[in-house]
Protein backbone atom coordinates (compact mmCIF):
# COMPACT_ATOMS: atom_id res chain seq x y z
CA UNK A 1 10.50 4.17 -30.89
CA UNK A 2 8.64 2.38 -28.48
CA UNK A 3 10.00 1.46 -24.96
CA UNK A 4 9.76 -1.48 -22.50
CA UNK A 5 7.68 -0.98 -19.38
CA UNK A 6 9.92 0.46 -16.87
CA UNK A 7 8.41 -1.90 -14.50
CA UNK A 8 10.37 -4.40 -12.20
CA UNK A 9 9.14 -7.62 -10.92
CA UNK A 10 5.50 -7.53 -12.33
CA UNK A 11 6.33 -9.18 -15.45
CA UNK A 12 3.32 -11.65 -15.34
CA UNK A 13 0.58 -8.49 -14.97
CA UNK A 14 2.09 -6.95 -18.06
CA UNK A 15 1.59 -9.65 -20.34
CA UNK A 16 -1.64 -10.06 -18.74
CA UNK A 17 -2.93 -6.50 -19.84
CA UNK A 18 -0.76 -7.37 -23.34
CA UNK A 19 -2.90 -10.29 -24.03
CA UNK A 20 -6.04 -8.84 -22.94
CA UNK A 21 -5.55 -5.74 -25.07
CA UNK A 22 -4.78 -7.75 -28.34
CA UNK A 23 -7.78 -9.51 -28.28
CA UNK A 24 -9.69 -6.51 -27.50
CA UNK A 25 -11.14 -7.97 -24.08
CA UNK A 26 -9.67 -4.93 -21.66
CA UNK A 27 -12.16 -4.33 -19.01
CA UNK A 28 -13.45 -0.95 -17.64
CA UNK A 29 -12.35 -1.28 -13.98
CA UNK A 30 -9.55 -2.98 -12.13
CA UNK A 31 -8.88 -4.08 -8.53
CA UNK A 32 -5.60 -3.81 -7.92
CA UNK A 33 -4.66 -6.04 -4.74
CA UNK A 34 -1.51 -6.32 -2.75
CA UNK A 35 1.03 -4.71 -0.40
CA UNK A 36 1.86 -1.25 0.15
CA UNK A 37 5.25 -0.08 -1.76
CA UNK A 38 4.98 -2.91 -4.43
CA UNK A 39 4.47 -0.33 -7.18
CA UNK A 40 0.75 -1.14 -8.04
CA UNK A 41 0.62 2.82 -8.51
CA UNK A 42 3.61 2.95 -10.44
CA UNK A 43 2.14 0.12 -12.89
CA UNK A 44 -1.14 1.82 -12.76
CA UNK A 45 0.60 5.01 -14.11
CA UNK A 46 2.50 2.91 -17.25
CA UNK A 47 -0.65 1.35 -17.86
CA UNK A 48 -2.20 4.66 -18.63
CA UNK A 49 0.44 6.22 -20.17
CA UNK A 50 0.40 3.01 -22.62
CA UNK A 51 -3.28 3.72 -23.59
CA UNK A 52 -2.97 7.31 -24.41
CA UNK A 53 0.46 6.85 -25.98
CA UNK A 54 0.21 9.16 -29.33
CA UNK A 55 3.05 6.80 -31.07
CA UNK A 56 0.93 3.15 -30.14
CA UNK A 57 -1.88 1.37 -30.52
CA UNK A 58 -4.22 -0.24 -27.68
CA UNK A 59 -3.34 -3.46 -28.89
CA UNK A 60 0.61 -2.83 -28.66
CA UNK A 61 0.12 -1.50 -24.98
CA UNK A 62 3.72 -0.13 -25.31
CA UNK A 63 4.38 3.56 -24.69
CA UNK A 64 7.06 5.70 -26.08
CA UNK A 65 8.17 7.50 -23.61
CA UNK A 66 8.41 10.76 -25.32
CA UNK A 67 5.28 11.73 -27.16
CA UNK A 68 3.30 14.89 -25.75
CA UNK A 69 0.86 12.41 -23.95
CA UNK A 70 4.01 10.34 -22.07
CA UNK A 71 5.65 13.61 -21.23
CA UNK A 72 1.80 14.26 -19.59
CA UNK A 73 0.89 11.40 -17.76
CA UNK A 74 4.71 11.18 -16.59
CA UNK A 75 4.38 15.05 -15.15
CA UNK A 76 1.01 14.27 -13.78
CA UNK A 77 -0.73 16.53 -16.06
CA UNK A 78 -2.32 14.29 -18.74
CA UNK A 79 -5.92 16.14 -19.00
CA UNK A 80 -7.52 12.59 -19.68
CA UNK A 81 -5.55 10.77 -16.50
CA UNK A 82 -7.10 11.84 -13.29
CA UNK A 83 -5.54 10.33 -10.09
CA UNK A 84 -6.91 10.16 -6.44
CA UNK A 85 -4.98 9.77 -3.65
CA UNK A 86 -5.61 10.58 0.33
CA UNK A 87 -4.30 13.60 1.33
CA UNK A 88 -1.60 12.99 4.24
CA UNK A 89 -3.20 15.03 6.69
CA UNK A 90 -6.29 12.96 6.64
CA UNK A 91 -7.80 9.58 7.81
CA UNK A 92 -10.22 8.95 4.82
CA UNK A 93 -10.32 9.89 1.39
CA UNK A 94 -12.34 13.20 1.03
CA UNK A 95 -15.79 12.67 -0.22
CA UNK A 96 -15.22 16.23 -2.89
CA UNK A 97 -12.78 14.58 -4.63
CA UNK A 98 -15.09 12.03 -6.06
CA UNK A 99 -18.09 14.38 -6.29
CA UNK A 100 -16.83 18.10 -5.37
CA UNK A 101 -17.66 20.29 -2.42
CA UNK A 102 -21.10 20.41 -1.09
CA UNK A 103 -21.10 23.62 -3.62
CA UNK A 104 -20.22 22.06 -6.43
CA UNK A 105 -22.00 18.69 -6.16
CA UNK A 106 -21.25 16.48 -9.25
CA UNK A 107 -20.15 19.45 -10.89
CA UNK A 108 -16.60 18.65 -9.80
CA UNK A 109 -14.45 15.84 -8.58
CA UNK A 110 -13.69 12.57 -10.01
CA UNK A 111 -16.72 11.03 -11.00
CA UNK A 112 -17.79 14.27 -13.07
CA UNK A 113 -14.71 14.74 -14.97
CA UNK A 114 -14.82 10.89 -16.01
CA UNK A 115 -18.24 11.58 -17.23
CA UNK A 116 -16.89 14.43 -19.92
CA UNK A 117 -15.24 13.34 -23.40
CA UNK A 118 -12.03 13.28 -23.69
CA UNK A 119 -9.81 16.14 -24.48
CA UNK A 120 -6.68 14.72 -26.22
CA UNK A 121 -7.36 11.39 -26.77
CA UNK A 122 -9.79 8.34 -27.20
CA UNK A 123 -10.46 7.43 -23.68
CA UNK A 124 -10.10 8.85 -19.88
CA UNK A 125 -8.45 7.03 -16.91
CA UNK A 126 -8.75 7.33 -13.56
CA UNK A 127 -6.38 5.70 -10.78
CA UNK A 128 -7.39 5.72 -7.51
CA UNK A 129 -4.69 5.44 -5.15
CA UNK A 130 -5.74 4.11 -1.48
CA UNK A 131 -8.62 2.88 -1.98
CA UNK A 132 -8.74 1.07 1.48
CA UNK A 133 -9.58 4.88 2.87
CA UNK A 134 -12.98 5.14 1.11
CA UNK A 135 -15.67 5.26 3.47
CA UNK A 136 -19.11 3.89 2.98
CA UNK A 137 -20.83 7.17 1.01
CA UNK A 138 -17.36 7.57 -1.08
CA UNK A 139 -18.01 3.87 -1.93
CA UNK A 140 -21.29 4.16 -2.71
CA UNK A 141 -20.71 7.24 -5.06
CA UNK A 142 -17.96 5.50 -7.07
CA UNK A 143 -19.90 2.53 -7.07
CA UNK A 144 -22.48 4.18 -9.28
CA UNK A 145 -19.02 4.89 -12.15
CA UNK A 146 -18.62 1.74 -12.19
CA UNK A 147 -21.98 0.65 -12.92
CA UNK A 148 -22.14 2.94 -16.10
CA UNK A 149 -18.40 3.50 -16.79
CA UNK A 150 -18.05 6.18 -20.07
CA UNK A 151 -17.87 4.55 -22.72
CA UNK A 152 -13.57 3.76 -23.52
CA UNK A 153 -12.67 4.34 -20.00
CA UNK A 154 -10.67 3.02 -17.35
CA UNK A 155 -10.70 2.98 -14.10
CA UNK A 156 -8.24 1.58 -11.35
CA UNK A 157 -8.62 1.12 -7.38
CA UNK A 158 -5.26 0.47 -5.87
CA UNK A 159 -5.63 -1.67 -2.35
CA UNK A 160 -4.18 -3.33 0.09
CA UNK A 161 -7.03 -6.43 0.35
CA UNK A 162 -9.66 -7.03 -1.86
CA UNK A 163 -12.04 -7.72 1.01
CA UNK A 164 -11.48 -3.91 2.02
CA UNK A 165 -13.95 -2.72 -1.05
CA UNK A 166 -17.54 -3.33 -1.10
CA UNK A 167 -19.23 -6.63 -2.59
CA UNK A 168 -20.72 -4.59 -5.26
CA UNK A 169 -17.59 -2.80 -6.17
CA UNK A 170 -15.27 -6.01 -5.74
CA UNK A 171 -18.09 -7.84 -7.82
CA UNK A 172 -17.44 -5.22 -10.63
CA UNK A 173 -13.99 -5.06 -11.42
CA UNK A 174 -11.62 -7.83 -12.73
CA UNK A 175 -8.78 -8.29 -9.47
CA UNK A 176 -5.20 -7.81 -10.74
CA UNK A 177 -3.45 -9.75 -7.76
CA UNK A 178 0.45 -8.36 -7.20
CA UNK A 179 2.91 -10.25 -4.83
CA UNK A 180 5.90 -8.29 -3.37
CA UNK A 181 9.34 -7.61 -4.64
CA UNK A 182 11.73 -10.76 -3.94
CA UNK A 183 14.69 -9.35 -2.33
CA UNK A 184 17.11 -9.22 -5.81
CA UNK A 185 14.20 -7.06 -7.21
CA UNK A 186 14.15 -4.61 -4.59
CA UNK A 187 17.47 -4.21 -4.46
CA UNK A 188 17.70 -3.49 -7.89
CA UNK A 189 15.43 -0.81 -7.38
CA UNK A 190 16.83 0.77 -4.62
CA UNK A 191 20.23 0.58 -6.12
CA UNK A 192 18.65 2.01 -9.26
CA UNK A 193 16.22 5.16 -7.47
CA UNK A 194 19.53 6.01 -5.29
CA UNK A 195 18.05 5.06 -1.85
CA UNK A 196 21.78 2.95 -1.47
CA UNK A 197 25.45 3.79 -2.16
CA UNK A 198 26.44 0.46 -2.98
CA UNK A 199 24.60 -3.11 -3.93
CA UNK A 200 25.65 -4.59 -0.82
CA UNK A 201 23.56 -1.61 1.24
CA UNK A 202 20.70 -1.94 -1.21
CA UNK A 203 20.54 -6.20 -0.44
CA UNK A 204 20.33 -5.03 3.85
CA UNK A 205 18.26 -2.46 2.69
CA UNK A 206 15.87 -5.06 0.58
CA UNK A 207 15.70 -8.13 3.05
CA UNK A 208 14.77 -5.38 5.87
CA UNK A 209 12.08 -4.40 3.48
CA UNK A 210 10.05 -7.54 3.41
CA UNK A 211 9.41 -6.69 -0.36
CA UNK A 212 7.75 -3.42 -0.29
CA UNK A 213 9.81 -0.40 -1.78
CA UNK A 214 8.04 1.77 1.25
CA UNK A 215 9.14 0.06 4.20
CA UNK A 216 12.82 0.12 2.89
CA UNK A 217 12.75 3.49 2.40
CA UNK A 218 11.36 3.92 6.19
CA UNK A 219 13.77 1.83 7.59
CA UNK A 220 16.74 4.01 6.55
CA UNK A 221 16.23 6.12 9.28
CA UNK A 222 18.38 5.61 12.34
CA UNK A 223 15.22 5.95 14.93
CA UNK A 224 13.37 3.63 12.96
CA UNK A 225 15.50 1.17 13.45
CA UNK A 226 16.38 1.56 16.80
CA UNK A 227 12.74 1.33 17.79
CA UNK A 228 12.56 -2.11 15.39
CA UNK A 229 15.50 -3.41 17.65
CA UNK A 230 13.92 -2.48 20.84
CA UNK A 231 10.47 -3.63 19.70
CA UNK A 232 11.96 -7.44 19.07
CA UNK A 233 14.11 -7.52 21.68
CA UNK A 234 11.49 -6.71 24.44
CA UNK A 235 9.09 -8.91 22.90
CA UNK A 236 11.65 -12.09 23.06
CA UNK A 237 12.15 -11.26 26.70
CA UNK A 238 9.61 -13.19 29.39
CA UNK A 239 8.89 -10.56 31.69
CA UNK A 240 8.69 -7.75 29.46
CA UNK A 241 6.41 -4.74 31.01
CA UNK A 242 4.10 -2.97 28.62
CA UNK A 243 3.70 0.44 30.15
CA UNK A 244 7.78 0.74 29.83
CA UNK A 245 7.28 -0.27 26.28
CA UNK A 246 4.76 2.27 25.96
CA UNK A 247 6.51 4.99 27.11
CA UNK A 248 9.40 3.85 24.37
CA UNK A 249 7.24 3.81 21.80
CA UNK A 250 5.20 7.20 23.05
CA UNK A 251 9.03 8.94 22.86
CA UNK A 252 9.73 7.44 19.20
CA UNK A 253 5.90 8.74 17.74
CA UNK A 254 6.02 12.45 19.80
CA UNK A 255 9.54 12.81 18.03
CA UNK A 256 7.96 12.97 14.96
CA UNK A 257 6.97 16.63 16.18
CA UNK A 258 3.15 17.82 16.24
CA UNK A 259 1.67 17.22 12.69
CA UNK A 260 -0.77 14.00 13.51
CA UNK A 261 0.36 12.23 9.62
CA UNK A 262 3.97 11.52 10.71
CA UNK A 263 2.70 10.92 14.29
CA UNK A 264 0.10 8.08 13.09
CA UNK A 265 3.18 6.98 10.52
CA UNK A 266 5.55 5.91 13.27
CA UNK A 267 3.05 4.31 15.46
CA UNK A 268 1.98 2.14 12.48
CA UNK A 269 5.99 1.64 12.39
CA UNK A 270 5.97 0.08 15.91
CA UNK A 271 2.95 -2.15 15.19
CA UNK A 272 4.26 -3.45 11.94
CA UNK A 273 7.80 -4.25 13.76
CA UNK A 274 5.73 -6.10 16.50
CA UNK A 275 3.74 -7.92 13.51
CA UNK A 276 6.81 -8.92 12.16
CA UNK A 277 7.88 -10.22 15.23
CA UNK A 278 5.00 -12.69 15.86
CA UNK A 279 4.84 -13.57 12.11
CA UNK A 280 8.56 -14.78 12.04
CA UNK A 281 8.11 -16.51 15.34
CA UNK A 282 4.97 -17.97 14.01
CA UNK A 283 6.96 -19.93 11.38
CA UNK A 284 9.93 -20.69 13.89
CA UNK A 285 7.34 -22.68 16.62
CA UNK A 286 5.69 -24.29 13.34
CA UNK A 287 8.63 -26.09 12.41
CA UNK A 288 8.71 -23.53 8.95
CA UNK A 289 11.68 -23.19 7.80
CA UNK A 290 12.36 -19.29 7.15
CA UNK A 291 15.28 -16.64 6.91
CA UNK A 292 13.85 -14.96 9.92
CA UNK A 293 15.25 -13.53 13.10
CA UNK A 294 12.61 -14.44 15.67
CA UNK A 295 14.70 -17.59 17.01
CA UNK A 296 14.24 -17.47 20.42
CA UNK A 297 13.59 -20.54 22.52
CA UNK A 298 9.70 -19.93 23.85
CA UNK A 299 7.06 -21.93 24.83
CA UNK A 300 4.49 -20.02 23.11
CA UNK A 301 1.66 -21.50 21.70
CA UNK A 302 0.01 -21.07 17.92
CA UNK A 303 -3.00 -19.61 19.48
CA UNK A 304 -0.36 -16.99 21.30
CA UNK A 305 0.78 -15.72 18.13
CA UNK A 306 -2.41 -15.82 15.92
CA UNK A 307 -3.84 -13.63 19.17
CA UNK A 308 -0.87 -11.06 18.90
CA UNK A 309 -1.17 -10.86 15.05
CA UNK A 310 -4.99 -10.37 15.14
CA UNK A 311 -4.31 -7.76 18.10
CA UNK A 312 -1.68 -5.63 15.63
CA UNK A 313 -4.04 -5.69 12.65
CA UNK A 314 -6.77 -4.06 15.15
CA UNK A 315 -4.41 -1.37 16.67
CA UNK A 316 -3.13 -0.36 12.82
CA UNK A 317 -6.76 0.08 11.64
CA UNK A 318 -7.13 1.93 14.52
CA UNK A 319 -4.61 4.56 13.92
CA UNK A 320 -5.90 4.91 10.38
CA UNK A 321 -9.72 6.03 12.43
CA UNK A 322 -7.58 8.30 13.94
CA UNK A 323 -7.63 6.59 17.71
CA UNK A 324 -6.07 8.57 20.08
CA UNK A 325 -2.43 7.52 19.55
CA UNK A 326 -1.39 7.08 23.61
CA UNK A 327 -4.50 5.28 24.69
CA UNK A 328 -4.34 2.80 21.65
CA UNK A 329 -0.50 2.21 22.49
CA UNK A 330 -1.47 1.49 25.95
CA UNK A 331 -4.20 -0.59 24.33
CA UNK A 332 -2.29 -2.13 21.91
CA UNK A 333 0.50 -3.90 24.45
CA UNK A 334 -1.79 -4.78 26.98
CA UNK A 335 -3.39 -6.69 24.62
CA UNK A 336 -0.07 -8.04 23.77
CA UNK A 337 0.83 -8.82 26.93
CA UNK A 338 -2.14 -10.57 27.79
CA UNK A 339 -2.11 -12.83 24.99
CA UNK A 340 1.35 -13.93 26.19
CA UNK A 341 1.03 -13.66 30.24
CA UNK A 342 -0.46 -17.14 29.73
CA UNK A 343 2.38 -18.84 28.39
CA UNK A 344 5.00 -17.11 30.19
CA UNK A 345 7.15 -16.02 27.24
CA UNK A 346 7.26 -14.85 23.88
């Protein structure tokens, strides 16, 4: 019996792939484009398992959920899927996993086991997850798969903006565009995974979540969201002083304990809180009209905000280059503060 993608709110890219596969026009490699926690992976993942789906045909593109294949690419263990994903405890994705070990050149990794046949089906698929965190010589490496994919294969690169791949790669795979969850859709989702008691929790849960399935799950915990609340609430205030911000949000990252991945985690937290900030307040001195709660009366300018936005998307690609985390706080709101000092307020 076949099954319905257990996929919520990307109804459009499914019937995409549908009518693609029918008329026999799939492509070989896919750019997958939009926000983390949207559940690009997850549709990645029911993709695959709908091409090597024992109990369907390509053209069908519906899996069953229970063949030997399913039951594979569900536990992660299909021997024709092959996913890539950044380890936690590192800034890029590791150059062996595309092409093994400096031992093992090409003899391991992803691009050699895409280049073998396939062992229990008619194609292999690859999925690689993060694709934002391939540097230049990873790029360059995968970029030579994609010139000469195996014949039957598929290949998916999971990012956050297209313009974060190379030309060459970008200019080689068909983009597969995903918008986030609307705020009904995540809290379905929530409600559904268990991440809240009741639908009323899953709906705060959901419009604190902007759409991403990630960020809700971050903002369950209590520190999280105290930082979030100090974060806007110094920001509204005229005077604010950023080395007593910085020491706030120095206390809120060093809690995370020693590791560096959680560390990183909740400074990219406070910078996405701050983002927030200027974004909502962006559409409240534009005259937008938008459920947000930057509502403050300021005399901040356009050019303030666009300056503070442009400032957080430097300091979070700075923590993924592994920056060290208190000089690029102290970094990081200067810069804010600057951009601001001019117009008194934000």
């Amino acid at each position: 019996m076949l099954m319905p993608w257990n996929i919520i709110g990307h109804d459009r890219q499914i019937e995409r792939f549908r009518l693609a596969a029918q008329n026999r026009r799939l492509a070989s490699t896919f750019l997958f484009v939009g926000p983390v926690g949207i559940g690009k992976r997850t549709f990645a993942q029911q993709l695959a398992a709908a091409l090597l789906c024992q109990n369907t045909t390509t053209a069908a593109l519906d899996p069953c959920g229970s063949c030997a294949s399913c039951l594979q690419v569900a536990a992660g263990s299909h021997p024709d899927l092959h996913l890539v994903a950044k380890p936690p405890d590192k800034s890029m994705l590791p150059l062996e996993l595309l092409i093994g070990d400096r031992e093992h050149r090409m003899k391991a990794g992803l691009c050699y086991q895409m280049s073998l046949k396939p062992r229990a089906g008619k194609r292999k698929i690859a999925i690689i997850d993060d694709a934002d965190y391939l540097n230049a010589e990873g790029a360059n490496c995968l970029l030579k798969l994609l010139e000469e994919p195996p014949p039957g294969s598929l290949i998916v690169l999971i990012t956050t903006h297209a313009d974060r791949q190379l030309p060459t790669i970008r200019s080689r795979a068909q983009l597969v565009q995903f918008q986030p969850l609307t705020k009904q859709q995540l809290a379905q989702i929530l409600e559904q995974q268990g991440f809240a008691e009741n639908h009323q929790e899953a709906l705060e849960m959901a419009r604190m979540g902007q759409g991403s399935i990630d960020r809700a799950q971050r903002l369950r915990d209590a520190e999280t969201l105290t930082i979030r609340s100090a974060i806007h609430t110094v920001l509204s205030q005229q005077d604010w002083q950023p080395q007593t911000l910085a020491e706030t949000v120095t206390d809120y990252v060093e809690a995370a304990g020693k590791d560096a991945p959680p560390r990183r985690q909740r400074l990219k937290n406070t910078i996405e809180f701050a983002l927030e900030y200027y974004r909502e307040y962006l559409y409240v001195i534009s005259g937008v009209t938008q459920p947000v709660e930057a509502t403050h009366a300021a005399d901040a300018t356009d050019a303030d905000c666009v300056r503070c936005i442009d400032s957080c998307l430097q300091a979070y690609r700075h923590v993924d280059a592994n920056a060290n985390l208190p000089t690029l706080t102290e970094w990081w709101l200067n810069e804010l503060h600057a951009a601001t000092r001019a117009s008194h307020t934000l």
